[in-house]
PDB file of N, CA and C in Angstrom:
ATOM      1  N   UNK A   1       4.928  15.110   7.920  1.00  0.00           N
ATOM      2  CA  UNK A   1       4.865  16.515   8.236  1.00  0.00           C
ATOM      3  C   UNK A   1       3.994  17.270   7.246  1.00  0.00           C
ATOM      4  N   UNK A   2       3.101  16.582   6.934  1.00  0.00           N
ATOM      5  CA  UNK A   2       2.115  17.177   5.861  1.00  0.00           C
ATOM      6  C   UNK A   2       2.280  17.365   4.167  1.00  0.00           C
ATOM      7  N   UNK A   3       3.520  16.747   3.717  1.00  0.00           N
ATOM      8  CA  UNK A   3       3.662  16.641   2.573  1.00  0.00           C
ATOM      9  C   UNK A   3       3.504  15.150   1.844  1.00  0.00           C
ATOM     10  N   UNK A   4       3.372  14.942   1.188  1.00  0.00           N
ATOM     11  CA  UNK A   4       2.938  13.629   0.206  1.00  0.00           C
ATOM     12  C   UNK A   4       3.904  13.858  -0.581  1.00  0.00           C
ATOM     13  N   UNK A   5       4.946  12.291  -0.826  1.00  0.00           N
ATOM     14  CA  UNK A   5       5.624  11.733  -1.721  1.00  0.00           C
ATOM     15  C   UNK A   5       5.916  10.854  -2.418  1.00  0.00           C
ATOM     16  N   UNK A   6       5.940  10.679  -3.740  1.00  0.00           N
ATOM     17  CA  UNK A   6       5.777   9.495  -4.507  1.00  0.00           C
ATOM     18  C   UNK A   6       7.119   9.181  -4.525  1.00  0.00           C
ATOM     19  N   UNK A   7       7.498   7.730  -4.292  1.00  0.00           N
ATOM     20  CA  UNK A   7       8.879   6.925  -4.275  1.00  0.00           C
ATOM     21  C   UNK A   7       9.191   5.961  -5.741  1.00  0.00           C
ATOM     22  N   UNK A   8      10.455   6.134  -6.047  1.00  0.00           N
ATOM     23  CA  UNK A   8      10.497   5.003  -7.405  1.00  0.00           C
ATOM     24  C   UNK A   8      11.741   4.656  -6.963  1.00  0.00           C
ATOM     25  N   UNK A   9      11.703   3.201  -6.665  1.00  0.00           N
ATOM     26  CA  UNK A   9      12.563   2.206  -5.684  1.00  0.00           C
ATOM     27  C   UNK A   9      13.527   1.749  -6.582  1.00  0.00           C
ATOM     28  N   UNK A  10      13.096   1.589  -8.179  1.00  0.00           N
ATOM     29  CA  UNK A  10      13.677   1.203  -9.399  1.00  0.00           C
ATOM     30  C   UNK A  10      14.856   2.434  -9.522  1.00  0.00           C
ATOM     31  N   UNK A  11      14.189   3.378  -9.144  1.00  0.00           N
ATOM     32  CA  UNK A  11      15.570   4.699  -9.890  1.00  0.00           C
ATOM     33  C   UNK A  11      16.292   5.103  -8.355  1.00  0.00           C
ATOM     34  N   UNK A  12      15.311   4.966  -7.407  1.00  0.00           N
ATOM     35  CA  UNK A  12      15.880   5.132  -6.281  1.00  0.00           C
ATOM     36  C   UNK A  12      15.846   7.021  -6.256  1.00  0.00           C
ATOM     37  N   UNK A  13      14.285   7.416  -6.173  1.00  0.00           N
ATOM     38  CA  UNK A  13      14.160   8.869  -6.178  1.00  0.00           C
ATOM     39  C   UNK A  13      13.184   9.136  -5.022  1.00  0.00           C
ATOM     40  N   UNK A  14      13.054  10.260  -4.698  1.00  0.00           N
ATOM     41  CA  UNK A  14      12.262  10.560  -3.965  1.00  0.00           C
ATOM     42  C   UNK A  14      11.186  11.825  -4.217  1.00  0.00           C
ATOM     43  N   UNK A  15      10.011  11.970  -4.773  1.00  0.00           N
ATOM     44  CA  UNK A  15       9.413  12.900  -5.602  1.00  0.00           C
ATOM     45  C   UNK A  15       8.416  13.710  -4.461  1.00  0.00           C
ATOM     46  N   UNK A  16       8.476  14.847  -3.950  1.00  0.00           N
ATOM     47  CA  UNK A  16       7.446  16.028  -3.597  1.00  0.00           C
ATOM     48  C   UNK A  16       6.216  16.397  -4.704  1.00  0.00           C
ATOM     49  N   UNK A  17       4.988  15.897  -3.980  1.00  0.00           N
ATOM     50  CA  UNK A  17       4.520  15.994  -4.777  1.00  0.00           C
ATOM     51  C   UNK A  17       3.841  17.549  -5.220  1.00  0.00           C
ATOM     52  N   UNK A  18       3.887  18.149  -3.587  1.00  0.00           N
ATOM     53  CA  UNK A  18       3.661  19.623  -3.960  1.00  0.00           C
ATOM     54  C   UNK A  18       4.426  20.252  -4.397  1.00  0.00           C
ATOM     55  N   UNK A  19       5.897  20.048  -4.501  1.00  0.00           N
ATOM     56  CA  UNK A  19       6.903  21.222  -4.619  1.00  0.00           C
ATOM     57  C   UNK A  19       7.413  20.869  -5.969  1.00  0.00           C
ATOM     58  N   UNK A  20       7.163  19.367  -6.029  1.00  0.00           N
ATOM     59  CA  UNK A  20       7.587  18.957  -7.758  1.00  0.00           C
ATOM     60  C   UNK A  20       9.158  18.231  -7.653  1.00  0.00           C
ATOM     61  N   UNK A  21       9.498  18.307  -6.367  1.00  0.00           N
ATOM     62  CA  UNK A  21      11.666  18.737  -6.303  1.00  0.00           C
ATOM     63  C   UNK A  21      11.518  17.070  -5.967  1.00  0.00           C
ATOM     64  N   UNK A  22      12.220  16.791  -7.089  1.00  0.00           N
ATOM     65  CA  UNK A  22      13.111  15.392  -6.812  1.00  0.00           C
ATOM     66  C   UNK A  22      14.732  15.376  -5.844  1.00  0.00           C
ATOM     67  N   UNK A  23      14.734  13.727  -5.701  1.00  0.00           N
ATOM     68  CA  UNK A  23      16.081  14.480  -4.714  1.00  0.00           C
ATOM     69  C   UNK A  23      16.207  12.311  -4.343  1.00  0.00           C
ATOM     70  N   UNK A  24      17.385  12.082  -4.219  1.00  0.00           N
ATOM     71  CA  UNK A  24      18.035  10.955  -4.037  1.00  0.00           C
ATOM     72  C   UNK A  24      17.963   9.972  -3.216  1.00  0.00           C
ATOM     73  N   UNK A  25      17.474   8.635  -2.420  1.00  0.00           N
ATOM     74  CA  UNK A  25      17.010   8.230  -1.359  1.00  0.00           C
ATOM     75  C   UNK A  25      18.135   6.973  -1.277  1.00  0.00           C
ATOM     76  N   UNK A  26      18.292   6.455  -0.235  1.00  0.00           N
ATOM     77  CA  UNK A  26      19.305   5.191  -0.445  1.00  0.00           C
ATOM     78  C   UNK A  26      18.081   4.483   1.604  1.00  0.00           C
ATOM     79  N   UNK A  27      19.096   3.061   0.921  1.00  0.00           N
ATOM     80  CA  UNK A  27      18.255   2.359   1.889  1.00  0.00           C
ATOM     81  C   UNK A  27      19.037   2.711   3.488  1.00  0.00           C
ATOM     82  N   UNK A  28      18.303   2.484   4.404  1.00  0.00           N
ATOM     83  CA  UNK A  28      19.132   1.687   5.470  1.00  0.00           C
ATOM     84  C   UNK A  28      20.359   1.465   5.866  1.00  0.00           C
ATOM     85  N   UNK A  29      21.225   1.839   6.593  1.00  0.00           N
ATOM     86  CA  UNK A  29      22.429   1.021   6.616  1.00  0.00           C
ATOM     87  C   UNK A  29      22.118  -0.705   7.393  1.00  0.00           C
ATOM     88  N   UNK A  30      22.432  -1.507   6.635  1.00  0.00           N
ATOM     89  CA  UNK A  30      22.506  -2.781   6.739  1.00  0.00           C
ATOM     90  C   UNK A  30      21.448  -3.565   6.614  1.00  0.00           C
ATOM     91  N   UNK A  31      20.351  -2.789   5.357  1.00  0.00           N
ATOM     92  CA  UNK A  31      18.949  -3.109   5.040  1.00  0.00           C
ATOM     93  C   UNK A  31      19.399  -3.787   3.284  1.00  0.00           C
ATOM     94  N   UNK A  32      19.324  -5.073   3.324  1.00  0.00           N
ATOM     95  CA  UNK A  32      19.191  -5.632   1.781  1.00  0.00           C
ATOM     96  C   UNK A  32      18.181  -5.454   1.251  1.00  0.00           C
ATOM     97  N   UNK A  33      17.941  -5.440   0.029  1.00  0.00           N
ATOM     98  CA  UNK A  33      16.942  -5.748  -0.650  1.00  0.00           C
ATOM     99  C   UNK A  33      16.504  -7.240  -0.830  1.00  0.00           C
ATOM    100  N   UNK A  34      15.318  -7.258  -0.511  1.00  0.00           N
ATOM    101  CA  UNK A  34      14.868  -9.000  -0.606  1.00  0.00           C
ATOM    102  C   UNK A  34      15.135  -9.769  -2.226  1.00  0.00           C
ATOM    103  N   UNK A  35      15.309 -11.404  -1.815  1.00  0.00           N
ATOM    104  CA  UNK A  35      15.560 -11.934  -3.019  1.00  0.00           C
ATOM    105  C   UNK A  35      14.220 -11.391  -4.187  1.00  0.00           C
ATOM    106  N   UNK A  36      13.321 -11.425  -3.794  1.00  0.00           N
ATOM    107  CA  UNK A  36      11.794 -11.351  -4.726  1.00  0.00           C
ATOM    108  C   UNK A  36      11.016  -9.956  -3.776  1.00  0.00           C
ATOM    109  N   UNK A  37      10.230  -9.338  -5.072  1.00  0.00           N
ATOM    110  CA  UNK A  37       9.247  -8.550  -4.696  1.00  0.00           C
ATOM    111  C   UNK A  37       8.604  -8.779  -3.223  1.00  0.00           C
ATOM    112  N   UNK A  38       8.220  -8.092  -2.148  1.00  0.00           N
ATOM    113  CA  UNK A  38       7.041  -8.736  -1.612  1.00  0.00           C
ATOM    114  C   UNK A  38       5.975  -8.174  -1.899  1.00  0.00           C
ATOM    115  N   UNK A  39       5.613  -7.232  -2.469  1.00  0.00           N
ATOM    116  CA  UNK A  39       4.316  -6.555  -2.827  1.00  0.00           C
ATOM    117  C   UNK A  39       4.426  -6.844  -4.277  1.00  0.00           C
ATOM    118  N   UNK A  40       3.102  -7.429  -4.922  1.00  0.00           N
ATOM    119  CA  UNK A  40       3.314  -7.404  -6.410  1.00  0.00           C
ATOM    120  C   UNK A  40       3.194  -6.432  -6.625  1.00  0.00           C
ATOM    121  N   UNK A  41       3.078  -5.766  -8.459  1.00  0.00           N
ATOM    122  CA  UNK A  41       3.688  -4.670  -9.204  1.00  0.00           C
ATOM    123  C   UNK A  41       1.503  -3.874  -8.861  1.00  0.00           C
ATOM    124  N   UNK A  42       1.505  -2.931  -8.757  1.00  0.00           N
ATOM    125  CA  UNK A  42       0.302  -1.904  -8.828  1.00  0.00           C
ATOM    126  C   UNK A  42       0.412  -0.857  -7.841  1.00  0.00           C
ATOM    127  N   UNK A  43      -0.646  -0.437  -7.531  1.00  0.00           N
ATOM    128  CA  UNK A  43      -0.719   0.437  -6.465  1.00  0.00           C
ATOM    129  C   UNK A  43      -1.699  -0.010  -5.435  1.00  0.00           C
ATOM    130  N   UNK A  44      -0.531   0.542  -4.258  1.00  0.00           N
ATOM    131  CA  UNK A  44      -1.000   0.196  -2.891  1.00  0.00           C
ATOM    132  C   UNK A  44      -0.803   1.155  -1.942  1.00  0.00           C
ATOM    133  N   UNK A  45      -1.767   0.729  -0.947  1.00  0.00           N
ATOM    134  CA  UNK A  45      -1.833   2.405  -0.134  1.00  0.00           C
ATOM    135  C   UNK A  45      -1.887   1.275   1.682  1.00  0.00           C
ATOM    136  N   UNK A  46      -0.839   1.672   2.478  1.00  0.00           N
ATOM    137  CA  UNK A  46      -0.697   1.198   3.857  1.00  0.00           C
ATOM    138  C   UNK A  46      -1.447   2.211   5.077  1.00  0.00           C
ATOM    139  N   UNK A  47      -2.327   1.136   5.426  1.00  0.00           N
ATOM    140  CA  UNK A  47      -3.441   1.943   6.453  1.00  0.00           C
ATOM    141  C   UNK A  47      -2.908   1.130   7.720  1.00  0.00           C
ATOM    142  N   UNK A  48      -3.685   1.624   9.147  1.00  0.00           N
ATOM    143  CA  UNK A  48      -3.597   1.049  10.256  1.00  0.00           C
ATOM    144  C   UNK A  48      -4.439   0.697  10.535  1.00  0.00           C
ATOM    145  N   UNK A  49      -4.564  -0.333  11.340  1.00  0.00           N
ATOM    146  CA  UNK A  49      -5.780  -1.527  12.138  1.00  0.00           C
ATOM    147  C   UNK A  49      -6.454  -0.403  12.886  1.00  0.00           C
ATOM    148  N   UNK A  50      -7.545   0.138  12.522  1.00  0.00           N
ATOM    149  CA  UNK A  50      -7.772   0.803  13.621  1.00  0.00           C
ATOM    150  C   UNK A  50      -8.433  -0.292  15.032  1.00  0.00           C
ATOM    151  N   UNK A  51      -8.875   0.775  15.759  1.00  0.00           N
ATOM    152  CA  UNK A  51      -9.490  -0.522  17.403  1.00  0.00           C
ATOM    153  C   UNK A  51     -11.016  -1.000  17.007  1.00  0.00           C
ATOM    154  N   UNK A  52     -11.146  -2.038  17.467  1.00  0.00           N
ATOM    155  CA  UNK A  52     -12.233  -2.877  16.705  1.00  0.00           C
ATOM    156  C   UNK A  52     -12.434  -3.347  15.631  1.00  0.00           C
ATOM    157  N   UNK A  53     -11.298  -3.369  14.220  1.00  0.00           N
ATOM    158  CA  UNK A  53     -11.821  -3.420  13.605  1.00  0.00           C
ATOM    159  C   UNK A  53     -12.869  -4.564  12.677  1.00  0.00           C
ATOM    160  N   UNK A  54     -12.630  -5.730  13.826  1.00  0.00           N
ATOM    161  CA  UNK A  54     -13.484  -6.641  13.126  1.00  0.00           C
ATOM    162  C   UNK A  54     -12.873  -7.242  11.566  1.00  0.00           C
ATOM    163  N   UNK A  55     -13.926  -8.132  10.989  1.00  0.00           N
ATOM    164  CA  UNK A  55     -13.342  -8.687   9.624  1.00  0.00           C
ATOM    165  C   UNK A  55     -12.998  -8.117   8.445  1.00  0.00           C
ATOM    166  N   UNK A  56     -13.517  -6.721   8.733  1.00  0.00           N
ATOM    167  CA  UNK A  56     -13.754  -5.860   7.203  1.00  0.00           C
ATOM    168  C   UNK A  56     -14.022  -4.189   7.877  1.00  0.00           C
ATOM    169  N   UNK A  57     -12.950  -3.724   7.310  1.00  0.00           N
ATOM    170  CA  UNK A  57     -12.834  -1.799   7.387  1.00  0.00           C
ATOM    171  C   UNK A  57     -13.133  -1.155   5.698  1.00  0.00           C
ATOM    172  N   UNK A  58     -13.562  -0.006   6.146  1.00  0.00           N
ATOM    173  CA  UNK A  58     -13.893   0.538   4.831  1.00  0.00           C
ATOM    174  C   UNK A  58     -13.378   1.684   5.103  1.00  0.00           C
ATOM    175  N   UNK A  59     -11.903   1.977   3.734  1.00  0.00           N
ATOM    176  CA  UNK A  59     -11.051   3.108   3.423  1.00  0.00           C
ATOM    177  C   UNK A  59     -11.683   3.693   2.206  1.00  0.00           C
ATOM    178  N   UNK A  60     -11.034   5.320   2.206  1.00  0.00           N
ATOM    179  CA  UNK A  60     -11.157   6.110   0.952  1.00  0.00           C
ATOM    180  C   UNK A  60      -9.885   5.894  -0.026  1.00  0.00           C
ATOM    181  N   UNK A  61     -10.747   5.220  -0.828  1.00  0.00           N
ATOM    182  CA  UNK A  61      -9.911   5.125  -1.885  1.00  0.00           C
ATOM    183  C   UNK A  61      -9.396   6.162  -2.832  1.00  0.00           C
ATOM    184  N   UNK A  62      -8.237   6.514  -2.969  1.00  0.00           N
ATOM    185  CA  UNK A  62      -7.912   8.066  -3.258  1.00  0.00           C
ATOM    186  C   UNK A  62      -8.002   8.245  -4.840  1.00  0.00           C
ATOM    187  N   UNK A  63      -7.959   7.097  -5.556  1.00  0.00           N
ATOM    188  CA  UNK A  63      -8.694   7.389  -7.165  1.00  0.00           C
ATOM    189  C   UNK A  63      -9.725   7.246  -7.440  1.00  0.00           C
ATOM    190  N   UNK A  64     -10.801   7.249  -6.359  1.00  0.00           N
ATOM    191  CA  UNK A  64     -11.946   7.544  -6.586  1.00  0.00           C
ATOM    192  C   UNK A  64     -12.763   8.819  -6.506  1.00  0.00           C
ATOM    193  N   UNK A  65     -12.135   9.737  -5.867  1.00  0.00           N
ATOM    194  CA  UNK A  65     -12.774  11.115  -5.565  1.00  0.00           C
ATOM    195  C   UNK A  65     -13.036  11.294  -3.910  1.00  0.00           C
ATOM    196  N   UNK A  66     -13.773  12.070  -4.252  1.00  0.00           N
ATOM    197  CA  UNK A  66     -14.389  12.299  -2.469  1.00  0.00           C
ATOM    198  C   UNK A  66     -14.889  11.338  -1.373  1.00  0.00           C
ATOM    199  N   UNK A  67     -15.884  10.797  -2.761  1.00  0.00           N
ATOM    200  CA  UNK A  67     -17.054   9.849  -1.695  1.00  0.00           C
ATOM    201  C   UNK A  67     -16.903   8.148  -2.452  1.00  0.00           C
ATOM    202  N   UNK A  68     -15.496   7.936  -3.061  1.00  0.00           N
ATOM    203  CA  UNK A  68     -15.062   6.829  -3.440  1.00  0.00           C
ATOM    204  C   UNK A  68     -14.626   5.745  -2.474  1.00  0.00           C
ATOM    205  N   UNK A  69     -15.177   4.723  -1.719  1.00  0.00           N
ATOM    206  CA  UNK A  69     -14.702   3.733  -0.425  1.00  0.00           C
ATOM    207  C   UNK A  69     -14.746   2.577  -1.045  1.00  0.00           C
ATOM    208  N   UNK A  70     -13.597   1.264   0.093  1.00  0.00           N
ATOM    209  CA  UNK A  70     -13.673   0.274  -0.546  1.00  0.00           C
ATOM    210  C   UNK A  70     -13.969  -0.625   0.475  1.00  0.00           C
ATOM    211  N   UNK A  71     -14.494  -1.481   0.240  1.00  0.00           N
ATOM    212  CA  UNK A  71     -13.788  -2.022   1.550  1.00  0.00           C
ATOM    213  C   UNK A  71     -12.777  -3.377   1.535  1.00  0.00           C
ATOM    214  N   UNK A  72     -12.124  -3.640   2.798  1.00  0.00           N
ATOM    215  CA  UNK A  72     -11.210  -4.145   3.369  1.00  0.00           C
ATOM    216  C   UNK A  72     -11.336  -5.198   3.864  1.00  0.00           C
ATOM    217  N   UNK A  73     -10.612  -6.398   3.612  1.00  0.00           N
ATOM    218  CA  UNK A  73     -10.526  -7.573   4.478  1.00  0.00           C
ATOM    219  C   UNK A  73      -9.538  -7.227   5.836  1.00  0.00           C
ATOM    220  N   UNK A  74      -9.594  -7.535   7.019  1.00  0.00           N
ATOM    221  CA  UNK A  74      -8.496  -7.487   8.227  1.00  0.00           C
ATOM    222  C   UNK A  74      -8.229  -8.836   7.742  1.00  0.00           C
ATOM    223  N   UNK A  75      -6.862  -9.221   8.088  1.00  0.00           N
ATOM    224  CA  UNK A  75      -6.462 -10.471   8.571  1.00  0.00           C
ATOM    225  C   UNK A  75      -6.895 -10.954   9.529  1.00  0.00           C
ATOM    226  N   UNK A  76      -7.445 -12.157  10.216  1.00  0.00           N
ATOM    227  CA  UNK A  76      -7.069 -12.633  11.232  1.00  0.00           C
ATOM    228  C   UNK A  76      -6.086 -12.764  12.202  1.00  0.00           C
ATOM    229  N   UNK A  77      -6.407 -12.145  13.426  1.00  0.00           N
ATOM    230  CA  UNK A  77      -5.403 -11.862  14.424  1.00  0.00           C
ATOM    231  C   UNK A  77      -4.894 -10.646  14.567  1.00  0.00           C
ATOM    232  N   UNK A  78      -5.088  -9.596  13.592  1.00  0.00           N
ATOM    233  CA  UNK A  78      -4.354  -8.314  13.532  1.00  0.00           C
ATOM    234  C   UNK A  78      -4.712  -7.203  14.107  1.00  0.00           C
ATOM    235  N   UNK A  79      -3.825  -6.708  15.047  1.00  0.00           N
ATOM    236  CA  UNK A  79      -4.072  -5.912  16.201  1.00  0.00           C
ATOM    237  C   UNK A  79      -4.022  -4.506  15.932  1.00  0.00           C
ATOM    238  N   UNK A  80      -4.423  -3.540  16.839  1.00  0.00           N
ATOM    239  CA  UNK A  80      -5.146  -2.309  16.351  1.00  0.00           C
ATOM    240  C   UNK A  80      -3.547  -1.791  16.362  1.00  0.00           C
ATOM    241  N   UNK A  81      -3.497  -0.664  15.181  1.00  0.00           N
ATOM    242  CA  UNK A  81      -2.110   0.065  14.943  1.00  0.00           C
ATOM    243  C   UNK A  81      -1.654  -0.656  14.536  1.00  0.00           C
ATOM    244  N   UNK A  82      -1.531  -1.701  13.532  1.00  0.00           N
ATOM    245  CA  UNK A  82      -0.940  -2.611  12.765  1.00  0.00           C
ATOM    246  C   UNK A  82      -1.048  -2.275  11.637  1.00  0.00           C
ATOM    247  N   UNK A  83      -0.067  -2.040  10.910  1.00  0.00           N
ATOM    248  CA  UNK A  83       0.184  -1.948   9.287  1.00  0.00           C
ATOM    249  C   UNK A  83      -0.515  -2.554   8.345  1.00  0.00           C
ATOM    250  N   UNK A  84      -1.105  -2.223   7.309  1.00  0.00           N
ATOM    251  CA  UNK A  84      -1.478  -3.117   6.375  1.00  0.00           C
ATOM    252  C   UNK A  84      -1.339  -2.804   5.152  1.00  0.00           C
ATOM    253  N   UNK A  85      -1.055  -3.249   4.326  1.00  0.00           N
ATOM    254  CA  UNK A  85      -0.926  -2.675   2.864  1.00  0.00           C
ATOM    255  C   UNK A  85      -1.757  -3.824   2.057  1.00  0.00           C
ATOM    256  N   UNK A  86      -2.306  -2.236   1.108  1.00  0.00           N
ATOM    257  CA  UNK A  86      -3.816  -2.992   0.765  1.00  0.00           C
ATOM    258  C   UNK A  86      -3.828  -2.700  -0.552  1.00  0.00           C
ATOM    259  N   UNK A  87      -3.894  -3.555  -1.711  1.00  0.00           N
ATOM    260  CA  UNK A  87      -3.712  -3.425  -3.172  1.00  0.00           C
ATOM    261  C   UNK A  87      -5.233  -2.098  -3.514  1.00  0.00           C
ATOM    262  N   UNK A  88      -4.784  -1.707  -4.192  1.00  0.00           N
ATOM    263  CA  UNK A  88      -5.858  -0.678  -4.790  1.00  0.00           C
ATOM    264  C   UNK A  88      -6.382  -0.937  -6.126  1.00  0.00           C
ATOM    265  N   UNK A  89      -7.112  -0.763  -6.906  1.00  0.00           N
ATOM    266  CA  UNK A  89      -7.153  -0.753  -8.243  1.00  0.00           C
ATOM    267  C   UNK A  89      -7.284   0.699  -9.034  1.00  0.00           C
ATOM    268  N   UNK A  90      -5.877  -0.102  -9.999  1.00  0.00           N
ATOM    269  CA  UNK A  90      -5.576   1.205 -11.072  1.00  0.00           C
ATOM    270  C   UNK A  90      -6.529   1.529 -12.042  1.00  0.00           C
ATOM    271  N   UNK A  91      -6.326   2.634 -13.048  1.00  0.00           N
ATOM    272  CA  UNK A  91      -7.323   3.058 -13.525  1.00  0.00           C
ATOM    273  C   UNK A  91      -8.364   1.937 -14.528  1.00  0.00           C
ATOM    274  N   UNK A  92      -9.343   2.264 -14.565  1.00  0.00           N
ATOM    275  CA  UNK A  92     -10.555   0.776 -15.546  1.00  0.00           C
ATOM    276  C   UNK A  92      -9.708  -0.272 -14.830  1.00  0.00           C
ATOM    277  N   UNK A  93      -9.250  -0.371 -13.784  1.00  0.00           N
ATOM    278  CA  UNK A  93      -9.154  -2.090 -12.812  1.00  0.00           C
ATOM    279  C   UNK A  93     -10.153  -2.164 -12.203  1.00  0.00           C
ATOM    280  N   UNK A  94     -10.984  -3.391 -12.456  1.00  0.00           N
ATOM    281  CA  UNK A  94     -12.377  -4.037 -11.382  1.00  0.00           C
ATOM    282  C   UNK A  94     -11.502  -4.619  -9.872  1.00  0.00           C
ATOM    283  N   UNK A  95     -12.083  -4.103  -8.936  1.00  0.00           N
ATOM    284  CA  UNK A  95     -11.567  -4.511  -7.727  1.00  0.00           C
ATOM    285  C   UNK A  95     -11.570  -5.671  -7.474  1.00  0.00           C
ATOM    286  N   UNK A  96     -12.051  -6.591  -8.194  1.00  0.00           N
ATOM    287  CA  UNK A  96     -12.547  -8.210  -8.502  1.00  0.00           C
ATOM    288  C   UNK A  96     -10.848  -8.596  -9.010  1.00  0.00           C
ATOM    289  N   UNK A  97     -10.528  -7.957 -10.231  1.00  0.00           N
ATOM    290  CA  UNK A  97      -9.607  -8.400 -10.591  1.00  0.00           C
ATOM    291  C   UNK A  97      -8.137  -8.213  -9.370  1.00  0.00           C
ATOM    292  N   UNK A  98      -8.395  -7.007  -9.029  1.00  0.00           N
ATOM    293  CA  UNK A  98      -7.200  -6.605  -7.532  1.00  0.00           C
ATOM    294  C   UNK A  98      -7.567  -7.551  -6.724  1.00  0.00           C
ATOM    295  N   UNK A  99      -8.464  -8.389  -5.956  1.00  0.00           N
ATOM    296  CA  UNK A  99      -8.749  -9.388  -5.316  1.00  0.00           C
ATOM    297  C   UNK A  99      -8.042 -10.483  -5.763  1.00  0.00           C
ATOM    298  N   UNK A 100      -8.352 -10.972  -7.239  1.00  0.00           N
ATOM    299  CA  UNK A 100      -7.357 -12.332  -7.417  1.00  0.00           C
ATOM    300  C   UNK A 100      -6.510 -11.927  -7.689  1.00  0.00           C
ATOM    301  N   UNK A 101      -5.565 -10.905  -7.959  1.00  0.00           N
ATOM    302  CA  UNK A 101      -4.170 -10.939  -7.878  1.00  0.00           C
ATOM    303  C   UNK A 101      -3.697 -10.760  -6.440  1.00  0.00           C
ATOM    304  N   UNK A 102      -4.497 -10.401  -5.734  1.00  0.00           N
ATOM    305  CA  UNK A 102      -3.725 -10.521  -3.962  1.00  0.00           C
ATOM    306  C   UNK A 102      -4.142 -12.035  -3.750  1.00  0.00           C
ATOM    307  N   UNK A 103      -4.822 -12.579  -4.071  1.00  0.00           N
ATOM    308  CA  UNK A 103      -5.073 -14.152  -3.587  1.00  0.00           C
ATOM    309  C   UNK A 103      -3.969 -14.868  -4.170  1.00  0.00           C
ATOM    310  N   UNK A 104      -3.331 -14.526  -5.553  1.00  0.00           N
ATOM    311  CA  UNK A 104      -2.570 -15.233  -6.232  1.00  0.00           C
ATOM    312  C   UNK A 104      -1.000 -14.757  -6.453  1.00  0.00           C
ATOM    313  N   UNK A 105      -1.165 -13.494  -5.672  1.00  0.00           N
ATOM    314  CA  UNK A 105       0.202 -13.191  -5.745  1.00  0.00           C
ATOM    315  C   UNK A 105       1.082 -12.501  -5.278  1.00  0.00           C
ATOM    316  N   UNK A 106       0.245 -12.031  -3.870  1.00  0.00           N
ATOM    317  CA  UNK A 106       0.763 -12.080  -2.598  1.00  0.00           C
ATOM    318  C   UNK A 106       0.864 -12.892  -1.715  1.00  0.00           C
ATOM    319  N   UNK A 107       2.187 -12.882  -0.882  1.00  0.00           N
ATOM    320  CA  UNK A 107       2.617 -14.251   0.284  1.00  0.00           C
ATOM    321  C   UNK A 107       2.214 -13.866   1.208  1.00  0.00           C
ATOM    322  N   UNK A 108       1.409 -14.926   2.050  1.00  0.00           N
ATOM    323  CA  UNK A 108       0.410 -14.761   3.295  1.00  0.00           C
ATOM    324  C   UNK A 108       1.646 -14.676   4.312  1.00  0.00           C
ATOM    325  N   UNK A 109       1.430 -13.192   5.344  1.00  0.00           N
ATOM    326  CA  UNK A 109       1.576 -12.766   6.155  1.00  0.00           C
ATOM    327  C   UNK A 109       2.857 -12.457   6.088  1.00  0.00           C
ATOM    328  N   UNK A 110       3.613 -11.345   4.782  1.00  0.00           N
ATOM    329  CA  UNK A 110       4.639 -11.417   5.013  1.00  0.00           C
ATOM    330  C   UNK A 110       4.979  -9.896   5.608  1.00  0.00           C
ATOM    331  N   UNK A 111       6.024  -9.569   6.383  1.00  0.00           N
ATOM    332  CA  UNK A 111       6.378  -8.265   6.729  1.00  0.00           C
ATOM    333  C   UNK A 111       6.851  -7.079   5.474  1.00  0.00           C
ATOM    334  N   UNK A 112       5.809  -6.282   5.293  1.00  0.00           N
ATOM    335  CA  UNK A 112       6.573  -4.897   4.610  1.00  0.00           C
ATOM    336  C   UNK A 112       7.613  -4.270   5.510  1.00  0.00           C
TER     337      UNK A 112
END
C-alpha cells in the first residue's frame, strides 16, 4: 500500500520506514521456522519473472542510485510472475563476490 518496511526476523520486528514506528510481527499460524537458513546472511531484494524474460533481466539496484542496474540470471524453467530472490551486494561488495556466495551457498531451487 505504498509504504516500505524493513523486517528483523531475529527480534521479530516490523520497522516503517517512513513513519520510523516499530511494532511486533509473529509468524503464521502453523508456519515453523525451517531447520537451516534458506537465504544466506546479506541483502536481498525479491522481483517477479516478468513475460519473456529469457536467460538474464536487468533490475535497479536500490544501493546504487538512480541509474545503478544489475543484471540477473532467470533460472531455467521459470515462469512469468514467479518470485525470485536475488542476492544484492552490500556496501564495497564486488558483485563477483555476491555471485560465488549464491553459487556456494544457496540451495538450488528452494521455495522462499
Amino acid at each position: 500500500r505504498g509504504q516500505d518496511y524493513e523486517y528483523d526476523f531475529k527480534e521479530m520486528k516490523q520497522k516503517n520506514l517512513g513513519s520510523e514506528k516499530h511494532r511486533d510481527i509473529r509468524p503464521p499460524r502453523a508456519m515453523k521456522q525451517p531447520p537451516a537458513p534458506i537465504l544466506p546472511a546479506g541483502n536481498v531484494i525479491v522481483v517477479k519473472v516478468p513475460k519473456d524474460a529469457g536467460n538474464v533481466i536487468e533490475i535497479k539496484d536500490p544501493s546504487a542510485g538512480a541509474d545503478g542496474k544489475i543484471k540477473v540470471a532467470v533460472p531455467e524453467g521459470a515462469k512469468e510472475g514467479a518470485q525470485m530472490a536475488v542476492p544484492l551486494p552490500g556496501k564495497d561488495e564486488d558483485v563477483k563476490a555476491v555471485m560465488e556466495k549464491q553459487k556456494s551457498g544457496w540451495p538450488g531451487g528452494a521455495k522462499a
